[in-house]
C-alpha atoms as a PDB file:
ATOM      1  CA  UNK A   1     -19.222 -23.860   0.644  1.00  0.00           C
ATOM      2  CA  UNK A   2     -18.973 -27.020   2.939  1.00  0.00           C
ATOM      3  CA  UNK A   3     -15.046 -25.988   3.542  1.00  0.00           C
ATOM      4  CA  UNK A   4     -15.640 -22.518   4.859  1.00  0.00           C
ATOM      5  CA  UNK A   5     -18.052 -23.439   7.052  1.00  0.00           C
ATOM      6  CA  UNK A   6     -16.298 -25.927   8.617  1.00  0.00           C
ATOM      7  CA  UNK A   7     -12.964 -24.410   8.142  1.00  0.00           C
ATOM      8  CA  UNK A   8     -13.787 -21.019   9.430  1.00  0.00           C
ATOM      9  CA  UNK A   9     -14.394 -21.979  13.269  1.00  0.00           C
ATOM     10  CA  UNK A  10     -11.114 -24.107  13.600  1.00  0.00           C
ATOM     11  CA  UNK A  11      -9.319 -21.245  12.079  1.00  0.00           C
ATOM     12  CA  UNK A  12     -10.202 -18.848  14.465  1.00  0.00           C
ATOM     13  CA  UNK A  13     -10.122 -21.426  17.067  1.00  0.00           C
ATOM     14  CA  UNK A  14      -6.347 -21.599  16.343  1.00  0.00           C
ATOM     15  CA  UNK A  15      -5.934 -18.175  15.783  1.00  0.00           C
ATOM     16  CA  UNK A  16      -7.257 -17.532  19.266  1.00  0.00           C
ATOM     17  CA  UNK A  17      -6.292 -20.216  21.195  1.00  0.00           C
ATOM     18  CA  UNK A  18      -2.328 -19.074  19.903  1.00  0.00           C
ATOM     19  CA  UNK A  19      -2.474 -15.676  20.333  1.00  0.00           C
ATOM     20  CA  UNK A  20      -2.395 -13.535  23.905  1.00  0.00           C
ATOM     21  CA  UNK A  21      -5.485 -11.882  24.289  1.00  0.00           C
ATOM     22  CA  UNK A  22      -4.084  -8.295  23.340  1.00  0.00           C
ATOM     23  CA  UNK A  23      -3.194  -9.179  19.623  1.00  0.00           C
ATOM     24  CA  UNK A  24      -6.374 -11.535  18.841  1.00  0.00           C
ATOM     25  CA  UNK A  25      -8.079  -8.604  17.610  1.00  0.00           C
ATOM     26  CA  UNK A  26      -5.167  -8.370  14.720  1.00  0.00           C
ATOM     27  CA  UNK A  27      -4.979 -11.712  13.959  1.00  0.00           C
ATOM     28  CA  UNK A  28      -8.656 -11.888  13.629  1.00  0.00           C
ATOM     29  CA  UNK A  29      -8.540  -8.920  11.160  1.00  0.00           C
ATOM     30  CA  UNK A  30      -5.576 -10.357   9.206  1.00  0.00           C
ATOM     31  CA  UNK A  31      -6.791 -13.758   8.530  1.00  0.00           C
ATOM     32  CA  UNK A  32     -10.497 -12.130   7.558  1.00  0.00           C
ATOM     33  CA  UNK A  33      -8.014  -9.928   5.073  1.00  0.00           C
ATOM     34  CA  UNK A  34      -6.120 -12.887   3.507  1.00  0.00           C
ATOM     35  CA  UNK A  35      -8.731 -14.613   2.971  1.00  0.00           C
ATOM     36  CA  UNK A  36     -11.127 -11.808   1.623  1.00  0.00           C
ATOM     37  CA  UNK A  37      -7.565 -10.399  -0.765  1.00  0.00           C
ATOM     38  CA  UNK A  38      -7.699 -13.895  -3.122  1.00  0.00           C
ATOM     39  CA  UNK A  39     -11.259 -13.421  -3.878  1.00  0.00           C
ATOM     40  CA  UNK A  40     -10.995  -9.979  -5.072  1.00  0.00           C
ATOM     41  CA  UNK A  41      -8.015 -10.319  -7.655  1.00  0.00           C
ATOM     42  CA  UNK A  42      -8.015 -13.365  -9.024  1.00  0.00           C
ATOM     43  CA  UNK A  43     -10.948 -12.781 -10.848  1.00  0.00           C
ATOM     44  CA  UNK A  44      -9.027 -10.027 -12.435  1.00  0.00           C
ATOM     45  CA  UNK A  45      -5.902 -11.729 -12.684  1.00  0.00           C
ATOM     46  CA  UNK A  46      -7.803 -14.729 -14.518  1.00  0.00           C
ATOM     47  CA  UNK A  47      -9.815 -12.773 -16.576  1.00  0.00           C
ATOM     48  CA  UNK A  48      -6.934 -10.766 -18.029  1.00  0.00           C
ATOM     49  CA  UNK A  49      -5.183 -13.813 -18.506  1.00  0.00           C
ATOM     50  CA  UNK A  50      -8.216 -15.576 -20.680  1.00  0.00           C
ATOM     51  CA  UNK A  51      -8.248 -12.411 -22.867  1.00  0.00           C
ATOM     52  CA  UNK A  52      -4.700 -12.302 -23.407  1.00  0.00           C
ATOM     53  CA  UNK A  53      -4.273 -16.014 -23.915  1.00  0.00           C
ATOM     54  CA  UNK A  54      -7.641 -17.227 -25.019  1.00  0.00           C
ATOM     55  CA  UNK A  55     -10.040 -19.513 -22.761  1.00  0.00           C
ATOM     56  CA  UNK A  56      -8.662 -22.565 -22.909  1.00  0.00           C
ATOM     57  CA  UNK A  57      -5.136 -21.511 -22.629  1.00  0.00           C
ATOM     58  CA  UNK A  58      -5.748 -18.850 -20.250  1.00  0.00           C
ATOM     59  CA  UNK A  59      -7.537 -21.218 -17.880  1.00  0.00           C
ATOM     60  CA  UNK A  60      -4.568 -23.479 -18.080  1.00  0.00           C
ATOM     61  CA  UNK A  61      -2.146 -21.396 -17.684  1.00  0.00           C
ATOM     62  CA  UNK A  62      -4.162 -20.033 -14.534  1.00  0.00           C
ATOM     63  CA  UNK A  63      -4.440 -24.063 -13.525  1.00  0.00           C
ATOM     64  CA  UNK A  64      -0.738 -24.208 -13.755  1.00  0.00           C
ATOM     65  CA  UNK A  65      -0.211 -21.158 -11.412  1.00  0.00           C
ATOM     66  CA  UNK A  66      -2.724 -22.474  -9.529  1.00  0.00           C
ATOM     67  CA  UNK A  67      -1.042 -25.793  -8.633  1.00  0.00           C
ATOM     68  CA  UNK A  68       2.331 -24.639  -8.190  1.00  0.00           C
ATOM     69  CA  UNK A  69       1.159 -22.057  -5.215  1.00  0.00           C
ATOM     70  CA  UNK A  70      -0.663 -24.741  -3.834  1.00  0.00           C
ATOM     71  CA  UNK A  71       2.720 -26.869  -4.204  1.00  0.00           C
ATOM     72  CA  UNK A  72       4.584 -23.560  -2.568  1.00  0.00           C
ATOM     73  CA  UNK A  73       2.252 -23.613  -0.168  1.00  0.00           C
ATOM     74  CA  UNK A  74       2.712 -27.283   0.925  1.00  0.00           C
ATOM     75  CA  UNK A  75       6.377 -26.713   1.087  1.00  0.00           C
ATOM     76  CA  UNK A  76       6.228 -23.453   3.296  1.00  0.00           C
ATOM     77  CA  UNK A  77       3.669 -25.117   5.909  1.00  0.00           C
ATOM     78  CA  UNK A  78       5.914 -28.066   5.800  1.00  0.00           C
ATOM     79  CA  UNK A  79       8.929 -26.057   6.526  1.00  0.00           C
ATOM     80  CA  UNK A  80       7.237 -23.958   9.320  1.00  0.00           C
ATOM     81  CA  UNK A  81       6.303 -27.326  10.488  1.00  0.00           C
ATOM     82  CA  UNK A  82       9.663 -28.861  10.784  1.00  0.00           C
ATOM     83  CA  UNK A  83      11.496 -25.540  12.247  1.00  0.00           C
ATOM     84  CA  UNK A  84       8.778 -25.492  14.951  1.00  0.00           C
ATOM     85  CA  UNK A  85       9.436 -29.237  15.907  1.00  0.00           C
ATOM     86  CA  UNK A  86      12.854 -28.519  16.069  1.00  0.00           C
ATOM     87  CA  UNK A  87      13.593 -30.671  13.305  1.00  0.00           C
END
């Protein structure tokens, strides 16, 4: 709870502060969707996955998944990071 409220005004600080004033609107909309989209299936995903596998291997196997997107992720903002310094 602490994260998305502080989280939430720096994001769409950045998101309008990058974009011209004609496409805010969009970003706005698909930054509200990608962060709305997680919250809605993974629920599903992980309870599927604790009645097919049981609870304690269904919650790790969803801890597993969980740390290599967050792993993915690191590498992908990394990347975007180094391509936009010109690295």
């Amino acid at each position: 709870m602490a994260w998305q409220s502080m989280a939430s005004p720096a994001i769409f600080a950045v998101i309008g502060d990058s974009l011209p004033q004609e496409r805010r609107a969009m970003g706005f909309t698909l930054q509200s969707i990608l962060k709305r989209v997680p919250i809605v299936i993974a629920p599903i995903i992980g309870g599927a996955m604790i009645a097919s596998l049981g609870i304690v291997q269904g919650v790790r196997a969803g801890l597993l998944i969980t740390l290599g997107l967050a792993a993915l992720t690191f590498l992908l903002v990394l990347e975007s990071r180094h391509r936009h310094q010109g690295f």
